[in-house]
PDB file of N, CA and C in Angstrom:
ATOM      1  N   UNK A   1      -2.841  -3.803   1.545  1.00  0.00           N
ATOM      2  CA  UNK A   1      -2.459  -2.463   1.936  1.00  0.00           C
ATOM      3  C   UNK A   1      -3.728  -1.629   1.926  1.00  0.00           C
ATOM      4  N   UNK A   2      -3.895  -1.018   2.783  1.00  0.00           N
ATOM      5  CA  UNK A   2      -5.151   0.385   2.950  1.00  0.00           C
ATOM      6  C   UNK A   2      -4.728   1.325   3.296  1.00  0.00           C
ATOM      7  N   UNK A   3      -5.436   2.264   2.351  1.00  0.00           N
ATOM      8  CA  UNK A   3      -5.023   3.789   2.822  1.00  0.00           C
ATOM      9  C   UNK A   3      -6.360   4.314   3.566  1.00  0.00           C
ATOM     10  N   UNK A   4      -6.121   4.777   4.808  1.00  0.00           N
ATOM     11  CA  UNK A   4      -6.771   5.645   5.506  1.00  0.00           C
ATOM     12  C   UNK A   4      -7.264   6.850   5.359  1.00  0.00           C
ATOM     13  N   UNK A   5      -8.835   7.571   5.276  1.00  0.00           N
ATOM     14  CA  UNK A   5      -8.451   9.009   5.621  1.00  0.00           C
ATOM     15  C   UNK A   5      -9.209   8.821   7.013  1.00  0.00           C
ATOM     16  N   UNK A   6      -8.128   9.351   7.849  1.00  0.00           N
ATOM     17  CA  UNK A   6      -8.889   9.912   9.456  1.00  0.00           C
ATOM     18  C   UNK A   6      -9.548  10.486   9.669  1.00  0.00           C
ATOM     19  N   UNK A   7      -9.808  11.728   8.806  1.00  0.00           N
ATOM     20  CA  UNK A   7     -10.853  12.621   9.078  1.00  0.00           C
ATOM     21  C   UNK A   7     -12.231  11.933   8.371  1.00  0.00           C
ATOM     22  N   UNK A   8     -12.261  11.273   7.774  1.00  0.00           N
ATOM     23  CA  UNK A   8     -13.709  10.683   6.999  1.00  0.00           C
ATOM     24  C   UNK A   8     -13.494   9.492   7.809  1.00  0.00           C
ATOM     25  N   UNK A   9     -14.360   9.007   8.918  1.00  0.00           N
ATOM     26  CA  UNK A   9     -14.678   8.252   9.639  1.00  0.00           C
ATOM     27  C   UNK A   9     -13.587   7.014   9.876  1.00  0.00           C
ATOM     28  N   UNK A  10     -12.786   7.192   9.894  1.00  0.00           N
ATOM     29  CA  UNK A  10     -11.616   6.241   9.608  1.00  0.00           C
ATOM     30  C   UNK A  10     -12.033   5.175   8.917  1.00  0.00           C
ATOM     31  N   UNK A  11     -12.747   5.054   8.027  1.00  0.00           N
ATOM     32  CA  UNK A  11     -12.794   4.241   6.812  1.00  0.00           C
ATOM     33  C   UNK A  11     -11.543   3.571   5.675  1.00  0.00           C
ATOM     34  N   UNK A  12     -11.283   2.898   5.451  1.00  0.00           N
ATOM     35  CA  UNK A  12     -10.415   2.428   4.391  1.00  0.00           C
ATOM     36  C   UNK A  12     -10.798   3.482   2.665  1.00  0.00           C
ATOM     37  N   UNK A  13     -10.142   4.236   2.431  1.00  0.00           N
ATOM     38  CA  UNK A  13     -10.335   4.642   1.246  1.00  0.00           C
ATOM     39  C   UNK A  13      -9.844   4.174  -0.101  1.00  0.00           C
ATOM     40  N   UNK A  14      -9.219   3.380  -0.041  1.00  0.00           N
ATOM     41  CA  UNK A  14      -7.988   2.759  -0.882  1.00  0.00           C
ATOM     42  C   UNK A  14      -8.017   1.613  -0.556  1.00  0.00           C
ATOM     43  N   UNK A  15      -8.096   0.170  -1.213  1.00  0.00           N
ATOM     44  CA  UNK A  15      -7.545  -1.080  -0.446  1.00  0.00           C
ATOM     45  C   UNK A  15      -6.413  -1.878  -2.132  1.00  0.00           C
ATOM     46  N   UNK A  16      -5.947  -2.458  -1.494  1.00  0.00           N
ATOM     47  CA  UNK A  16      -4.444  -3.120  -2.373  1.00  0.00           C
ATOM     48  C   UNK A  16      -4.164  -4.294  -1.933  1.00  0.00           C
ATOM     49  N   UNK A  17      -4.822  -5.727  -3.166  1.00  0.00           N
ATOM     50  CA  UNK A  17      -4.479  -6.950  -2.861  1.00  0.00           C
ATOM     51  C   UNK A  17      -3.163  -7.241  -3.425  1.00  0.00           C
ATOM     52  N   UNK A  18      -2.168  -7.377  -2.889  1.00  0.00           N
ATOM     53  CA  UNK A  18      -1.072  -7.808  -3.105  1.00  0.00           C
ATOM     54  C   UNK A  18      -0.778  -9.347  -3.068  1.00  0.00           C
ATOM     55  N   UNK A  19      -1.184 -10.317  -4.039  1.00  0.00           N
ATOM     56  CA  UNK A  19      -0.404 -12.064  -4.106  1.00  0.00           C
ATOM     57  C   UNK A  19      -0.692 -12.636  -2.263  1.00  0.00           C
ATOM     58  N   UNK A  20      -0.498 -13.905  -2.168  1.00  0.00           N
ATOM     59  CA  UNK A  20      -1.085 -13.976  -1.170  1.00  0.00           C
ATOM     60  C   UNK A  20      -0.333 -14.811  -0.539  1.00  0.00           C
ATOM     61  N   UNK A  21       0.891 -14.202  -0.433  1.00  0.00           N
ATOM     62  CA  UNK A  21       2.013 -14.229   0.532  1.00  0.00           C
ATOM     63  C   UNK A  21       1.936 -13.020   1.579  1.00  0.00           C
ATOM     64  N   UNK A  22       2.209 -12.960   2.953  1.00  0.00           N
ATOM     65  CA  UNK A  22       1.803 -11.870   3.607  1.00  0.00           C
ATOM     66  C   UNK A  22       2.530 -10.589   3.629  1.00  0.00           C
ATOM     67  N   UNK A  23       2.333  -9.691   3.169  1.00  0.00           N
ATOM     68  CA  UNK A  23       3.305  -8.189   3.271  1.00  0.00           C
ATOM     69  C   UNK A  23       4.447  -8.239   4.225  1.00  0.00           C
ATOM     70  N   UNK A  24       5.236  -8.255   3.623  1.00  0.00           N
ATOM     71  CA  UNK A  24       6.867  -7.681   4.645  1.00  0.00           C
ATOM     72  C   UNK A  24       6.897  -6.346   4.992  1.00  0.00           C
ATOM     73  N   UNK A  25       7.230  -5.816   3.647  1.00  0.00           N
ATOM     74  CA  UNK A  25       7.745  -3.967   3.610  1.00  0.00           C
ATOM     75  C   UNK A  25       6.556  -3.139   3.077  1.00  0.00           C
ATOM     76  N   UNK A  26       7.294  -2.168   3.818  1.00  0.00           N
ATOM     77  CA  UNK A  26       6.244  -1.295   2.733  1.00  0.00           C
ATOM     78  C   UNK A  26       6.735  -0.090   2.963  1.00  0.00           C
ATOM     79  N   UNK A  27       6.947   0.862   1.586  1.00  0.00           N
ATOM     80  CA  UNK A  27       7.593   2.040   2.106  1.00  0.00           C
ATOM     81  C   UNK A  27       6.962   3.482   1.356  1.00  0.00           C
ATOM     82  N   UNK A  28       7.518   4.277   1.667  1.00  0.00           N
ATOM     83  CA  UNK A  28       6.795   5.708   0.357  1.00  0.00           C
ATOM     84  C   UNK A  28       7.977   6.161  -0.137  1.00  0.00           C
ATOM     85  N   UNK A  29       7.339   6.480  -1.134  1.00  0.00           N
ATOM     86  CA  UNK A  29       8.677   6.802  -1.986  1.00  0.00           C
ATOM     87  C   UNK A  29       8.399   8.638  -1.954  1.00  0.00           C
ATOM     88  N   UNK A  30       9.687   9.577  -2.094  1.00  0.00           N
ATOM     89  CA  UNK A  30       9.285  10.714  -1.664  1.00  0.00           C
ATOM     90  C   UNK A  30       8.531  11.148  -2.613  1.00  0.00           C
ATOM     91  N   UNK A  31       8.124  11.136  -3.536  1.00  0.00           N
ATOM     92  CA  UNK A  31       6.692  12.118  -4.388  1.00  0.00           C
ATOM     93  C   UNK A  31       5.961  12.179  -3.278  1.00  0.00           C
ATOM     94  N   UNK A  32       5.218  11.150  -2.310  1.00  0.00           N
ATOM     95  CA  UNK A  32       4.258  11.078  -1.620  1.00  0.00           C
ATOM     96  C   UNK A  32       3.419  10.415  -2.390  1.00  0.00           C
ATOM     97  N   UNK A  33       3.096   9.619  -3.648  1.00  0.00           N
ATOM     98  CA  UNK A  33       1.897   9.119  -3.942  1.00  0.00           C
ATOM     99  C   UNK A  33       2.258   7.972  -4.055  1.00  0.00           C
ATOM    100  N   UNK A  34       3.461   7.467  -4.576  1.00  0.00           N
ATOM    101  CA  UNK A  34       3.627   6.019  -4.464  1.00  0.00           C
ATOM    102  C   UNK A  34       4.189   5.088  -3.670  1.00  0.00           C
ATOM    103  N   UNK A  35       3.584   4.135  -3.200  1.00  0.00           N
ATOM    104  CA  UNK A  35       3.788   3.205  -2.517  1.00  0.00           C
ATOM    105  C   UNK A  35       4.757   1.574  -2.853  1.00  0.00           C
ATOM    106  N   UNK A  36       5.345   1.473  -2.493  1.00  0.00           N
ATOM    107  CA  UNK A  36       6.697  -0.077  -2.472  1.00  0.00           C
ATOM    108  C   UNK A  36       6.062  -1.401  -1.263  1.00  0.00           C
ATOM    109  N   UNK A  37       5.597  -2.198  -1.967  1.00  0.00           N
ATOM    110  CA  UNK A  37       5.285  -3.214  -1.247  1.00  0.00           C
ATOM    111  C   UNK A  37       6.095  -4.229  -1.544  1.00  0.00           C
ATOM    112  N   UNK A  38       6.661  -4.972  -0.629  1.00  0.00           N
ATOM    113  CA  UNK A  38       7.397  -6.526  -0.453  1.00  0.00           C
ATOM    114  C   UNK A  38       6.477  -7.361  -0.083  1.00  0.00           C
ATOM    115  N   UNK A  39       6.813  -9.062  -0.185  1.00  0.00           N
ATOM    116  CA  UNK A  39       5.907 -10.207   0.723  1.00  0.00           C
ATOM    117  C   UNK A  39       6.977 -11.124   0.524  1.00  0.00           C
ATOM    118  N   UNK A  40       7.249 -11.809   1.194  1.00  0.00           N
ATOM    119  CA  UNK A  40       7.874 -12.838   1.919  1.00  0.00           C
ATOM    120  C   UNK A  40       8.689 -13.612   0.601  1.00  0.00           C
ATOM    121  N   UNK A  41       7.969 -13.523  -0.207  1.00  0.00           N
ATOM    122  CA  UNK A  41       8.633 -14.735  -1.659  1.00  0.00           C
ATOM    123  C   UNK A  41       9.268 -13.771  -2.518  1.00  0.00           C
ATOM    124  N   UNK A  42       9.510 -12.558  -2.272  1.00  0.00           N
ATOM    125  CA  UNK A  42      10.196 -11.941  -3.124  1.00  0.00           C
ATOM    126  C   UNK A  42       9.865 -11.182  -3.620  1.00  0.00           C
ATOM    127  N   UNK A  43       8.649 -11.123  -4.200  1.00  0.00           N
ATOM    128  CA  UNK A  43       7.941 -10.060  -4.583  1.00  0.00           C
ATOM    129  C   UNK A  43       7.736  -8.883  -4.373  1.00  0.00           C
ATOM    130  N   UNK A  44       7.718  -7.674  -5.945  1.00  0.00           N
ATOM    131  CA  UNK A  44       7.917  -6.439  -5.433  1.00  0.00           C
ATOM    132  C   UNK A  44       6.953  -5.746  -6.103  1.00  0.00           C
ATOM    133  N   UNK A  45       6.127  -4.655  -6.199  1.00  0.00           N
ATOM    134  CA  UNK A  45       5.678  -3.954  -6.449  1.00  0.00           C
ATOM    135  C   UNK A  45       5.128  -2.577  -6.108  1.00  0.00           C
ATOM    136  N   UNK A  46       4.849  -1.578  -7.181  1.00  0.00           N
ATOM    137  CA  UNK A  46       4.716  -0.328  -6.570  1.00  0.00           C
ATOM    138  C   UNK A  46       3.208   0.213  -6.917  1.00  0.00           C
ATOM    139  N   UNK A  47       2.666   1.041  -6.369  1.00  0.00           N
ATOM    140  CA  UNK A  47       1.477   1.240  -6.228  1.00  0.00           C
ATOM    141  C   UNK A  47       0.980   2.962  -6.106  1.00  0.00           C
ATOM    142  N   UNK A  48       0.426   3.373  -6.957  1.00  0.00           N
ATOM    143  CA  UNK A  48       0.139   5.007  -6.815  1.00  0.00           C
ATOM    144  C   UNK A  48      -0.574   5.103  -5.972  1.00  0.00           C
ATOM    145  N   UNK A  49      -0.842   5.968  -5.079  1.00  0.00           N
ATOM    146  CA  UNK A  49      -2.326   5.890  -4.387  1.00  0.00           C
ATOM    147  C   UNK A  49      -3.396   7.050  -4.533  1.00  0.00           C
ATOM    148  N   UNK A  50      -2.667   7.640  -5.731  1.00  0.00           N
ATOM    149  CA  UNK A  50      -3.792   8.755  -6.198  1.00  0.00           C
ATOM    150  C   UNK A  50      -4.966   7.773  -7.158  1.00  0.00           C
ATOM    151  N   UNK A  51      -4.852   6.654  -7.789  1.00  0.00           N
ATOM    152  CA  UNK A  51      -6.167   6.710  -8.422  1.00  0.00           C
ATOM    153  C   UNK A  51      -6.513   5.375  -7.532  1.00  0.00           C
TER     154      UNK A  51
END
């Protein structure tokens, strides 16, 4: 998973190795900072993207 900022050269600002099954889902949860990732085997996890 990578978070983008567009205005700073579209660079990756954020990157997120998730197990190495390939990403299914991925969603935001409404705060706006955290992130819900799925991959194929089941796996779930959530991810802040403030730090």
């Amino acid at each position: 998973v990578r978070l983008y900022d567009i205005a700073a050269q579209r660079r990756p600002v954020r990157t997120i190795d998730f197990r190495e099954s390939p990403i299914k889902v991925v969603t935001e949860d409404p705060d706006g900072f955290t992130v819900y990732v799925g991959n194929g085997t089941g796996d779930l996890a959530s991810f802040d993207m403030r730090t």
